[in-house]
Protein backbone atom coordinates (compact mmCIF):
# COMPACT_ATOMS: atom_id res chain seq x y z
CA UNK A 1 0.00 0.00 0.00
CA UNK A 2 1.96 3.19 -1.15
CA UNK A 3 1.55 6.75 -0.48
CA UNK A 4 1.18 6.53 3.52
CA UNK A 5 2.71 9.76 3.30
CA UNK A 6 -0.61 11.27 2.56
CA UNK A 7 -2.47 10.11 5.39
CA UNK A 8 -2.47 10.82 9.31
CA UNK A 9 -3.79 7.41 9.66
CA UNK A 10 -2.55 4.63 7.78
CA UNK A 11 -3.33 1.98 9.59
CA UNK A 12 -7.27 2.81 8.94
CA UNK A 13 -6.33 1.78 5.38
CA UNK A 14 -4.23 -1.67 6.59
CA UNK A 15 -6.99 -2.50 8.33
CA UNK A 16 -9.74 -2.16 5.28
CA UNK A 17 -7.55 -3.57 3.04
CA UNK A 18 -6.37 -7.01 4.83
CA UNK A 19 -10.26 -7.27 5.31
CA UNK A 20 -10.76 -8.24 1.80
CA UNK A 21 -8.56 -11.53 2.56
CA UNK A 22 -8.28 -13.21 5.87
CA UNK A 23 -3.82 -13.61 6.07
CA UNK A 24 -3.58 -11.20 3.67
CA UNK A 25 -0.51 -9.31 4.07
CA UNK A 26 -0.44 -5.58 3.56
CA UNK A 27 2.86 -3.22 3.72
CA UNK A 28 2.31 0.18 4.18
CA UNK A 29 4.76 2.05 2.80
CA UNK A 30 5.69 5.87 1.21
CA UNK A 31 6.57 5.16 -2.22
CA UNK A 32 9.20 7.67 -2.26
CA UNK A 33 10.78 7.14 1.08
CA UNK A 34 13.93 4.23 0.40
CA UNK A 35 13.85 3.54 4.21
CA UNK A 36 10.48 2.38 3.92
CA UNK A 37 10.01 0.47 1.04
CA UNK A 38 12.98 -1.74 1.64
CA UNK A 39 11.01 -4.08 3.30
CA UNK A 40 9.67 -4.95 0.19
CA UNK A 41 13.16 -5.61 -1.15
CA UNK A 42 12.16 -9.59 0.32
CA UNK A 43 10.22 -10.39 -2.18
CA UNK A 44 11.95 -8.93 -4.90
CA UNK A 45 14.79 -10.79 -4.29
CA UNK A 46 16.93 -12.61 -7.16
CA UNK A 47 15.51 -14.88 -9.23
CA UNK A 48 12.03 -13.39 -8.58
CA UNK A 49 9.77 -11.20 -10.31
CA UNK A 50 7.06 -8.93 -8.99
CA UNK A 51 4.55 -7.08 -10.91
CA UNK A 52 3.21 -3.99 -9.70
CA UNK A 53 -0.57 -3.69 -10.75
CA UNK A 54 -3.09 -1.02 -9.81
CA UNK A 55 -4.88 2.21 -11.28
CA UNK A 56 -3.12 5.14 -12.76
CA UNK A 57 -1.47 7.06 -10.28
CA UNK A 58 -1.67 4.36 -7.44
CA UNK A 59 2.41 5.26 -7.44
CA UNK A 60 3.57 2.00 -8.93
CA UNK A 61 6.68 3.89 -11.05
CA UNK A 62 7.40 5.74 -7.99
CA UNK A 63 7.90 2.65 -6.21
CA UNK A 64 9.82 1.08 -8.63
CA UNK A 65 12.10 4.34 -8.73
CA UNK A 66 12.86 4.30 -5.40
CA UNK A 67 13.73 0.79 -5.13
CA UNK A 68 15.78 0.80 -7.88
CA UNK A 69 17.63 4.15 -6.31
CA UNK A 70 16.93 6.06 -9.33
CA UNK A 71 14.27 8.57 -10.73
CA UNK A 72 14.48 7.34 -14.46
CA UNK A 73 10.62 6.40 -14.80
CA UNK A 74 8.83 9.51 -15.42
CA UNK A 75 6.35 10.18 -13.03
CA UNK A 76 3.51 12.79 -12.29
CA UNK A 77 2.34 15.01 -9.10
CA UNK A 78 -1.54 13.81 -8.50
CA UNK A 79 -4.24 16.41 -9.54
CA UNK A 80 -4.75 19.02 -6.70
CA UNK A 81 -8.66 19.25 -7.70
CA UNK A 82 -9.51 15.08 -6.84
CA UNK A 83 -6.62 14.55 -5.57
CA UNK A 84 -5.96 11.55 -8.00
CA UNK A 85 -3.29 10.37 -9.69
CA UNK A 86 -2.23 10.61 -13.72
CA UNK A 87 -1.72 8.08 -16.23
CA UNK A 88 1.80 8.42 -16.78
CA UNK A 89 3.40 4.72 -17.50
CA UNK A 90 1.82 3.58 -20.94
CA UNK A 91 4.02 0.32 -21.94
CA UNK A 92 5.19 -2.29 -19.44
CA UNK A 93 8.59 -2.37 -18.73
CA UNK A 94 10.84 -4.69 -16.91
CA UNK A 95 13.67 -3.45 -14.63
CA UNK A 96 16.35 -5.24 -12.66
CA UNK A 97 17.32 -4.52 -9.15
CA UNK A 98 20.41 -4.54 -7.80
CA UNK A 99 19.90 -7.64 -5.48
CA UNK A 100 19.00 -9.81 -8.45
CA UNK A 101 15.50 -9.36 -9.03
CA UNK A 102 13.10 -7.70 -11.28
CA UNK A 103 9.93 -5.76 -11.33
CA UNK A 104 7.71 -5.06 -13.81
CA UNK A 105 5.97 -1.88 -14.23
CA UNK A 106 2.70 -1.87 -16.27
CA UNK A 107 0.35 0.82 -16.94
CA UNK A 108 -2.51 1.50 -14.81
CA UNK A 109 -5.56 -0.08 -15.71
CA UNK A 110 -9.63 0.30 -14.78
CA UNK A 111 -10.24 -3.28 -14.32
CA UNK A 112 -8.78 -6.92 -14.48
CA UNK A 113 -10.45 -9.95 -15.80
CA UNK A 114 -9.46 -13.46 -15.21
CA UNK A 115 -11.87 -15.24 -17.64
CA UNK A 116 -12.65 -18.31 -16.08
CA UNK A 117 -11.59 -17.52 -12.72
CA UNK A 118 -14.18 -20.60 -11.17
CA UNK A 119 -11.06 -22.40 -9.41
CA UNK A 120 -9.32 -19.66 -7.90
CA UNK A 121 -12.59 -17.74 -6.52
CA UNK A 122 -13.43 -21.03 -4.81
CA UNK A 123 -10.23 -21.62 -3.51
CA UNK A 124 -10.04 -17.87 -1.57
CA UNK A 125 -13.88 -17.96 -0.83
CA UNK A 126 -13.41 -21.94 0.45
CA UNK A 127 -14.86 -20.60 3.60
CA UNK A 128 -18.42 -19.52 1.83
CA UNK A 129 -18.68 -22.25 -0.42
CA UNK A 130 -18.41 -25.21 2.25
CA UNK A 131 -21.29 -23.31 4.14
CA UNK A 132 -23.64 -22.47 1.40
CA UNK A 133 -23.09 -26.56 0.83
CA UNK A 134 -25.69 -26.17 4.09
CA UNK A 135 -28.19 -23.89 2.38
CA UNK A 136 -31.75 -25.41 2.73
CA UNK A 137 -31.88 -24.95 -1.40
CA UNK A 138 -29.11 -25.89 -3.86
CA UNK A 139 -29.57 -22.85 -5.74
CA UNK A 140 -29.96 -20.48 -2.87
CA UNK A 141 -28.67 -17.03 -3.63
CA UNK A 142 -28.18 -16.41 0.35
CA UNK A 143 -30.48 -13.08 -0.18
CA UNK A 144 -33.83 -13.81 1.89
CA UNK A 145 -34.70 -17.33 1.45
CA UNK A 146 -35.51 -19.56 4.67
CA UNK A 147 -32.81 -21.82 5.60
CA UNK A 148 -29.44 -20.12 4.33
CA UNK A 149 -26.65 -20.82 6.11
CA UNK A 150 -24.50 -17.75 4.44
CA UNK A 151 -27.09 -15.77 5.99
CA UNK A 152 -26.96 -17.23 9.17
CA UNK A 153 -22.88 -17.08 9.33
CA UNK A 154 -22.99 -13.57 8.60
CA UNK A 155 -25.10 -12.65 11.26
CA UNK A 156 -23.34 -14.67 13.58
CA UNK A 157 -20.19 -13.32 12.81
CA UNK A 158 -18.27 -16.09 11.26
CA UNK A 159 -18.73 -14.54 7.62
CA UNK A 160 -18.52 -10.97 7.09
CA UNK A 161 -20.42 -8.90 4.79
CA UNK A 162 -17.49 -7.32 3.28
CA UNK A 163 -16.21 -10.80 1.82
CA UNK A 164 -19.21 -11.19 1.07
CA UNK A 165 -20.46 -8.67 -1.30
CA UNK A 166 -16.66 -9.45 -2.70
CA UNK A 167 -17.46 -13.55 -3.52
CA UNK A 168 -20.90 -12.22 -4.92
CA UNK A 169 -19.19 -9.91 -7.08
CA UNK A 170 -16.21 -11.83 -7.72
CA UNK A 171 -18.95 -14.97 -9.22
CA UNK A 172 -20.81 -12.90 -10.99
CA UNK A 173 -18.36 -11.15 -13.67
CA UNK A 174 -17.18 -15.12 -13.63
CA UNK A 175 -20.22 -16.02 -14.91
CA UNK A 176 -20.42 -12.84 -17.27
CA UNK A 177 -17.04 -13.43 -18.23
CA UNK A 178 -18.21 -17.47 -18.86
CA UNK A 179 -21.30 -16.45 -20.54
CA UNK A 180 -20.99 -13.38 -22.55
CA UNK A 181 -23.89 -11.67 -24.33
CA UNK A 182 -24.88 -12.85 -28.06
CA UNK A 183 -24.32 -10.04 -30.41
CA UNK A 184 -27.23 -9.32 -32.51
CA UNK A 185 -26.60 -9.26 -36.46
C-alpha cells in the first residue's frame, strides 16, 4: 500500500484492506521514502519477479524508482482538484534490481479480468462455499430465502459482509465473463 505519506492514519487503510482476505498481508509504505520500502526488497529478491498492478497514479513507477535508487521512470504530481493520480506509465517495462530481481511496471488499468476464474474464486472464498453446501436450497442465492446458512454465518459473525459482497461480485463477472452476451446481427 503506497503513499502513507498522505495520510495521518494509515493503519485505517491496513486495516480495510487485509479485510478483503483473511492472512492477507499488507505493507504500508511511502513510495518515495527508500527507508520504507525496503522491506519490500524480500520479495523482490533474485531470481524473482514482482509485478506492480493497480490504477493510474496508485504510485507504482514511484515505487519502482525508489527501489531501484533512481528517478528514471517519469512520473507525475496527482491532480490538486480530486486529488488523483495521472496516467503516466503507458508500456510495461521490466527493470532489474540490484539484489538480483526484477519488477515489472505496467500501466494503470480500470479493471482486471481473469476469464474463467471458477477455481481460484473457490479456492479464496473456500470458507463460503463449504457453508452455502448447508443452504436449505441448492440454488440459494443467500439473499432472503428460509434456511441459508450464508445468511446465518454472517449474522453470527463467522462470515462478514465485506467478503461477502466481494465472492458475490467476484462470481458474478465469472459467470459474465463465462457467458458473454450474443451479439445481434
Amino acid at each position: 500500500m503506497t503513499k502513507t505519506d498522505l495520510t495521518d492514519d494509515p493503519q485505517r487503510f491496513v486495516t480495510a484492506a487485509s479485510a478483503i482476505e483473511p492472512g492477507l498481508q499488507v505493507e504500508p509504505v511511502n513510495g518515495r521514502d527508500p527507508a520504507s520500502v525496503a522491506r519490500l526488497a524480500a520479495w523482490c529478491g533474485k531470481g524473482e519477479t514482482v509485478a506492480l498492478l493497480g490504477s493510474s497514479g496508485v504510485g507504482k513507477s514511484t515505487l519502482v524508482n525508489t527501489l531501484r535508487g533512481s528517478s528514471s521512470i517519469a512520473t507525475q504530481a496527482i491532480r490538486p482538484r480530486d486529488d488523483t493520480g495521472r496516467h503516466t506509465t503507458t508500456v510495461r517495462e521490466m527493470h532489474r534490481l540490484d539484489h538480483g530481481g526484477w519488477l515489472l511496471d505496467t500501466p494503470g488499468m480500470r479493471e482486471l479480468q481473469l476469464p474463467q476464474a471458477t477455481a481460484g474464486i473457490a479456492e479464496i472464498f473456500d470458507d463460503f462455499i463449504l457453508i452455502a453446501e448447508h443452504c436449505r436450497f441448492s440454488d440459494c442465492a443467500h439473499g432472503a430465502e428460509p434456511d441459508c446458512a450464508v445468511r446465518a454465518a454472517i449474522n453470527a459473525g463467522t462470515l462478514t459482509i465485506d467478503r461477502f459482497e466481494r465472492w458475490q461480485k467476484l462470481a458474478a463477472e465469472d459467470n459474465a465473463a463465462a457467458h458473454p452476451p450474443k451479439r445481434r446481427r
